[in-house]
C-alpha atoms as a PDB file:
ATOM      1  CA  UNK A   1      53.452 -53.377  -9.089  1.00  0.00           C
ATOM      2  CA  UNK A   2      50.227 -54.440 -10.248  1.00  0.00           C
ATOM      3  CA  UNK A   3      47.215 -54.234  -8.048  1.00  0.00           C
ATOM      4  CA  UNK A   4      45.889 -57.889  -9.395  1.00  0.00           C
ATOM      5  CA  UNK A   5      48.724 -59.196  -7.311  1.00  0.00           C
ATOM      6  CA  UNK A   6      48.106 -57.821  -4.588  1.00  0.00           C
ATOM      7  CA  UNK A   7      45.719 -60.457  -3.143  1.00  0.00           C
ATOM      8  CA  UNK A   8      46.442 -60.511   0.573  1.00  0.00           C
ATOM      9  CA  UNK A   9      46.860 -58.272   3.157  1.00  0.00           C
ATOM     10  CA  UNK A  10      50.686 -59.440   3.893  1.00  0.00           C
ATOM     11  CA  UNK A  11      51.241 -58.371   0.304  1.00  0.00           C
ATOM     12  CA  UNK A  12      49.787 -55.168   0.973  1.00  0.00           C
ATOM     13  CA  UNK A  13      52.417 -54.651   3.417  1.00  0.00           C
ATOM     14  CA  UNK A  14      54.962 -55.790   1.984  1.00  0.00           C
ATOM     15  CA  UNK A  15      54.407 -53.643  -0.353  1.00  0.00           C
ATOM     16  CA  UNK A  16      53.859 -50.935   1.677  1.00  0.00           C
ATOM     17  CA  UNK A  17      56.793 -51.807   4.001  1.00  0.00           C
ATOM     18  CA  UNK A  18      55.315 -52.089   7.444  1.00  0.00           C
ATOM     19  CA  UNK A  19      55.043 -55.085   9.478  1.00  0.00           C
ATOM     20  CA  UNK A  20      51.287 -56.111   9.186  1.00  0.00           C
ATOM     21  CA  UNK A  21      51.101 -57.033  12.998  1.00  0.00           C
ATOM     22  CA  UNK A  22      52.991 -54.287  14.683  1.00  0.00           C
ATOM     23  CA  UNK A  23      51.611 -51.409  12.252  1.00  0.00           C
ATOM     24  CA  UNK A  24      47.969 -51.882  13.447  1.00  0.00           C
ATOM     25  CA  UNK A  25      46.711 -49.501  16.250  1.00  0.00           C
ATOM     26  CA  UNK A  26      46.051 -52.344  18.251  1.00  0.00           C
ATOM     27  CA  UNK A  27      48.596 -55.877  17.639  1.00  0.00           C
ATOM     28  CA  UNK A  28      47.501 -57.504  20.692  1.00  0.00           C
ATOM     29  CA  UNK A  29      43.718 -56.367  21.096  1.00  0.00           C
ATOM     30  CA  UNK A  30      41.964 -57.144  23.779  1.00  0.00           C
ATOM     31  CA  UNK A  31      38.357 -56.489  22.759  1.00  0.00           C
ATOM     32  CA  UNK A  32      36.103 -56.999  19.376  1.00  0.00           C
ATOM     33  CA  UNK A  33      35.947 -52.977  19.166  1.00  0.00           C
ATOM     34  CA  UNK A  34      39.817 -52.933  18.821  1.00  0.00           C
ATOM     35  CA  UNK A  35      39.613 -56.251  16.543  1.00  0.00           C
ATOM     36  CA  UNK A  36      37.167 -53.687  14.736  1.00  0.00           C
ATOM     37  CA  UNK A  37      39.848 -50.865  14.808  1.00  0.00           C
ATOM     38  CA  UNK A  38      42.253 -52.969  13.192  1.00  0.00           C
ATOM     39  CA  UNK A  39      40.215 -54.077  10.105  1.00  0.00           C
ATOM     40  CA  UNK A  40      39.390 -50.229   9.453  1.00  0.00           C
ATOM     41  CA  UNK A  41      42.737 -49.420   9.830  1.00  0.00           C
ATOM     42  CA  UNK A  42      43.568 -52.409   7.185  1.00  0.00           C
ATOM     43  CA  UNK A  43      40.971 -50.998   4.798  1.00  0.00           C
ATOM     44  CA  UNK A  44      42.568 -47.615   4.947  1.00  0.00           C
ATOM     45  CA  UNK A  45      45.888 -49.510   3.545  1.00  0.00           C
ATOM     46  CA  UNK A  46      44.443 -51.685   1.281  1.00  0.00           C
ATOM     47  CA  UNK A  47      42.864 -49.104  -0.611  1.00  0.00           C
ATOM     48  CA  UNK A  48      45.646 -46.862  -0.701  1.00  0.00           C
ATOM     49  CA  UNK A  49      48.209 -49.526  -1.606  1.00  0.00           C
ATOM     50  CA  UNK A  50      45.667 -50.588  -4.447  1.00  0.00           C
ATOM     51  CA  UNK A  51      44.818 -47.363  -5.974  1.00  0.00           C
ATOM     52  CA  UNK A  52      48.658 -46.758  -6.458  1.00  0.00           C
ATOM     53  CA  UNK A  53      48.737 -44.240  -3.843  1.00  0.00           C
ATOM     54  CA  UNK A  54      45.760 -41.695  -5.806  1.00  0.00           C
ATOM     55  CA  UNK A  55      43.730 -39.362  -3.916  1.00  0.00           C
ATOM     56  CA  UNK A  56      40.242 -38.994  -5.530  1.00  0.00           C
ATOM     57  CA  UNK A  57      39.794 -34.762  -5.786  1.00  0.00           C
ATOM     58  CA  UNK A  58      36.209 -34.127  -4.500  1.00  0.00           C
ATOM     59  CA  UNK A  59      36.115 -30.852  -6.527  1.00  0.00           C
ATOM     60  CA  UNK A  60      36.348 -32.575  -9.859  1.00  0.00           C
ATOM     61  CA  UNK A  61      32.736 -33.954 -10.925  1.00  0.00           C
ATOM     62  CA  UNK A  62      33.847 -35.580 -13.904  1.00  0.00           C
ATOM     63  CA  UNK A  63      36.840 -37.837 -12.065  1.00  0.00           C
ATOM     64  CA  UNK A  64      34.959 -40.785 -11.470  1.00  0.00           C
ATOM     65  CA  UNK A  65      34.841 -42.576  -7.959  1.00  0.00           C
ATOM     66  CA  UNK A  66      34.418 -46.165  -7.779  1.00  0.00           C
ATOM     67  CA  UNK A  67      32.759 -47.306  -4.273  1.00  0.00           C
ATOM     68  CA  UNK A  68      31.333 -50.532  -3.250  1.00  0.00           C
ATOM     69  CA  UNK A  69      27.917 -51.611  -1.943  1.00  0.00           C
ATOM     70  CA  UNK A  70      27.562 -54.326   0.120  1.00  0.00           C
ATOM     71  CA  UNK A  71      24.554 -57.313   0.693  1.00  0.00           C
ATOM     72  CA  UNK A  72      24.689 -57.699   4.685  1.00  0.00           C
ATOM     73  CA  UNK A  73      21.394 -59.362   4.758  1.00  0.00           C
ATOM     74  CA  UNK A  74      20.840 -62.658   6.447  1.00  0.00           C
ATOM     75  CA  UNK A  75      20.757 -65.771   4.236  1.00  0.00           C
ATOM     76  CA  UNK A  76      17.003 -66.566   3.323  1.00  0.00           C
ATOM     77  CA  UNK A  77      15.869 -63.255   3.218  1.00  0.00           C
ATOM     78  CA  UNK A  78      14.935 -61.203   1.096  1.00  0.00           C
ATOM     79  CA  UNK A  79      18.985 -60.325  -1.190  1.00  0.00           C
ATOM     80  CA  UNK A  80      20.528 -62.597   1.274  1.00  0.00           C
ATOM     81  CA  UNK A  81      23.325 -64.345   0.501  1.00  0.00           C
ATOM     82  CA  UNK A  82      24.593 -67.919   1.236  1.00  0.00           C
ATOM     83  CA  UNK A  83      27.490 -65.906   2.888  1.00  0.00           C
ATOM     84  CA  UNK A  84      25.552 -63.833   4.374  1.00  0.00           C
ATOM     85  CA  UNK A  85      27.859 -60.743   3.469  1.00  0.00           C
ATOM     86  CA  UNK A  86      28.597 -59.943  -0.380  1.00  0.00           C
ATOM     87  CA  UNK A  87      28.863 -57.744  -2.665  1.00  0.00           C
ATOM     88  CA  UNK A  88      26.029 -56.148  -3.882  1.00  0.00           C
ATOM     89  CA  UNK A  89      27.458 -53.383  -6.475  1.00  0.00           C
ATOM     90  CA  UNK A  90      30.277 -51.658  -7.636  1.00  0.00           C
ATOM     91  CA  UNK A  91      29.313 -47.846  -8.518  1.00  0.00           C
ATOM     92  CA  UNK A  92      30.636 -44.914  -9.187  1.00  0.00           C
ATOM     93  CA  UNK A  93      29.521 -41.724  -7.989  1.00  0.00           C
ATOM     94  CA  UNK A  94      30.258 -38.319  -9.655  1.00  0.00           C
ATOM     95  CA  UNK A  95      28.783 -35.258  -6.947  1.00  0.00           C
ATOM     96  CA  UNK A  96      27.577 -37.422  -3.972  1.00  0.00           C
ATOM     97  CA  UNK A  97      29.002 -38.894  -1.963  1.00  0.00           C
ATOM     98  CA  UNK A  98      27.815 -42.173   0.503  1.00  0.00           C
ATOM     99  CA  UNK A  99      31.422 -43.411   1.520  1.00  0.00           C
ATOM    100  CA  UNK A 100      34.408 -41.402   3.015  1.00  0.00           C
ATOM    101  CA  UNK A 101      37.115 -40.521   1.008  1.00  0.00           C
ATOM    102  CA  UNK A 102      39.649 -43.328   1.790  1.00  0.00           C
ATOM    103  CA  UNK A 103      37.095 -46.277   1.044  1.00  0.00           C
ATOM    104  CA  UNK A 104      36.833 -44.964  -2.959  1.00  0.00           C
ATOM    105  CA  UNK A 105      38.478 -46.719  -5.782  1.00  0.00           C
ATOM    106  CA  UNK A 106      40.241 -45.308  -8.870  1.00  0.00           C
ATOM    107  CA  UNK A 107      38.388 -47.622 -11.373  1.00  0.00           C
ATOM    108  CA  UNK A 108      36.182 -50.500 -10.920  1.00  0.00           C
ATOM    109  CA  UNK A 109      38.600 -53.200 -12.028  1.00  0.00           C
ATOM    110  CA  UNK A 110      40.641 -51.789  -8.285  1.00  0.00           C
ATOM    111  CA  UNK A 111      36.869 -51.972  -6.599  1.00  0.00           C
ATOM    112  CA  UNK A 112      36.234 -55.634  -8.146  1.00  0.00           C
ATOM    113  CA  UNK A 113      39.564 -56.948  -7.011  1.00  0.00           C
ATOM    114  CA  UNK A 114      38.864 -55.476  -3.123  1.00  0.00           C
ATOM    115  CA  UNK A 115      35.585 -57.352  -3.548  1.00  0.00           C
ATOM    116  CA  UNK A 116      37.184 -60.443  -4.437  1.00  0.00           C
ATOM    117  CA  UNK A 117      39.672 -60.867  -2.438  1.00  0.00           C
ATOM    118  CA  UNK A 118      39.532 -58.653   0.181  1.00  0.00           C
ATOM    119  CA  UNK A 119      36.066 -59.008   1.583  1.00  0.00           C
ATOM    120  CA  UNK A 120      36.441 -60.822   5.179  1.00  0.00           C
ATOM    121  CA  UNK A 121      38.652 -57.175   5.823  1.00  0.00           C
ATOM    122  CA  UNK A 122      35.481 -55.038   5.378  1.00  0.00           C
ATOM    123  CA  UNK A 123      33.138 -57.855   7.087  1.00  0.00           C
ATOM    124  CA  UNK A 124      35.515 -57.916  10.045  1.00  0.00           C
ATOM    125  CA  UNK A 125      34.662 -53.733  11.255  1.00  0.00           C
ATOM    126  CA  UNK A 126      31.157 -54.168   9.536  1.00  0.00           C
ATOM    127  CA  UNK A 127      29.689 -56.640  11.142  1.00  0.00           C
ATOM    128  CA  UNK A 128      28.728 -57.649  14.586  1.00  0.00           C
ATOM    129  CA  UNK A 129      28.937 -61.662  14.950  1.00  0.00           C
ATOM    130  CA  UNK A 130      26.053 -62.980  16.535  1.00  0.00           C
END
């Protein structure tokens, strides 16, 4: 299947044939830590699903690895966004490395589609509500 389709997280799942309620660590959390849990454990899926299943070999420097950078900065400040959470970059990174290995991207059309579509999953363990 192609990864542009894959636009929400139930298609993710679908795809990857687990319920996307019962397969989370926690379905009926009780606190915002295990609300947290869950959204890193729906990163971890996303990505795989969305990079086809390929696992980025750390001792290959010229296999490119496509991470993203994001803008948490409050609106009105200095790279704030009206959201107040976007993307700020999509890089890739040949010998160093500033994400773990299951947040990487095969290319940076896969890291542009997360971004667009996908963004309110990384918010949701990155970010504290006020």
């Amino acid at each position: 299947m192609d990864f542009k389709e894959l636009t929400t997280y139930e298609a993710i799942c679908k795809v990857d044939g687990v319920d996307p309620i019962k397969s989370l660590p926690f379905p009926e959390f009780t606190s915002e830590e295990e609300k947290a849990v869950n959204e890193v454990a729906k990163n971890f899926r996303i990505v795989r699903v969305l990079n086809g299943g390929w696992v980025p070999d750390w001792y290959n420097w010229d296999e490119r690895k496509w991470m993203l950078w994001w803008d948490m900065s409050p609106e009105g400040t200095a790279g704030g966004s009206a959201a107040g959470f976007s993307l700020l970059v999509v890089d890739h990174d040949r010998g160093l490395s500033a994400v773990g290995s299951r947040l990487v991207f095969k290319t940076r059309e896969i890291a542009e589609h997360y971004a667009e579509h996908f963004i309110e999953v990384s918010r949701g363990w990155m970010v504290i509500e006020a």
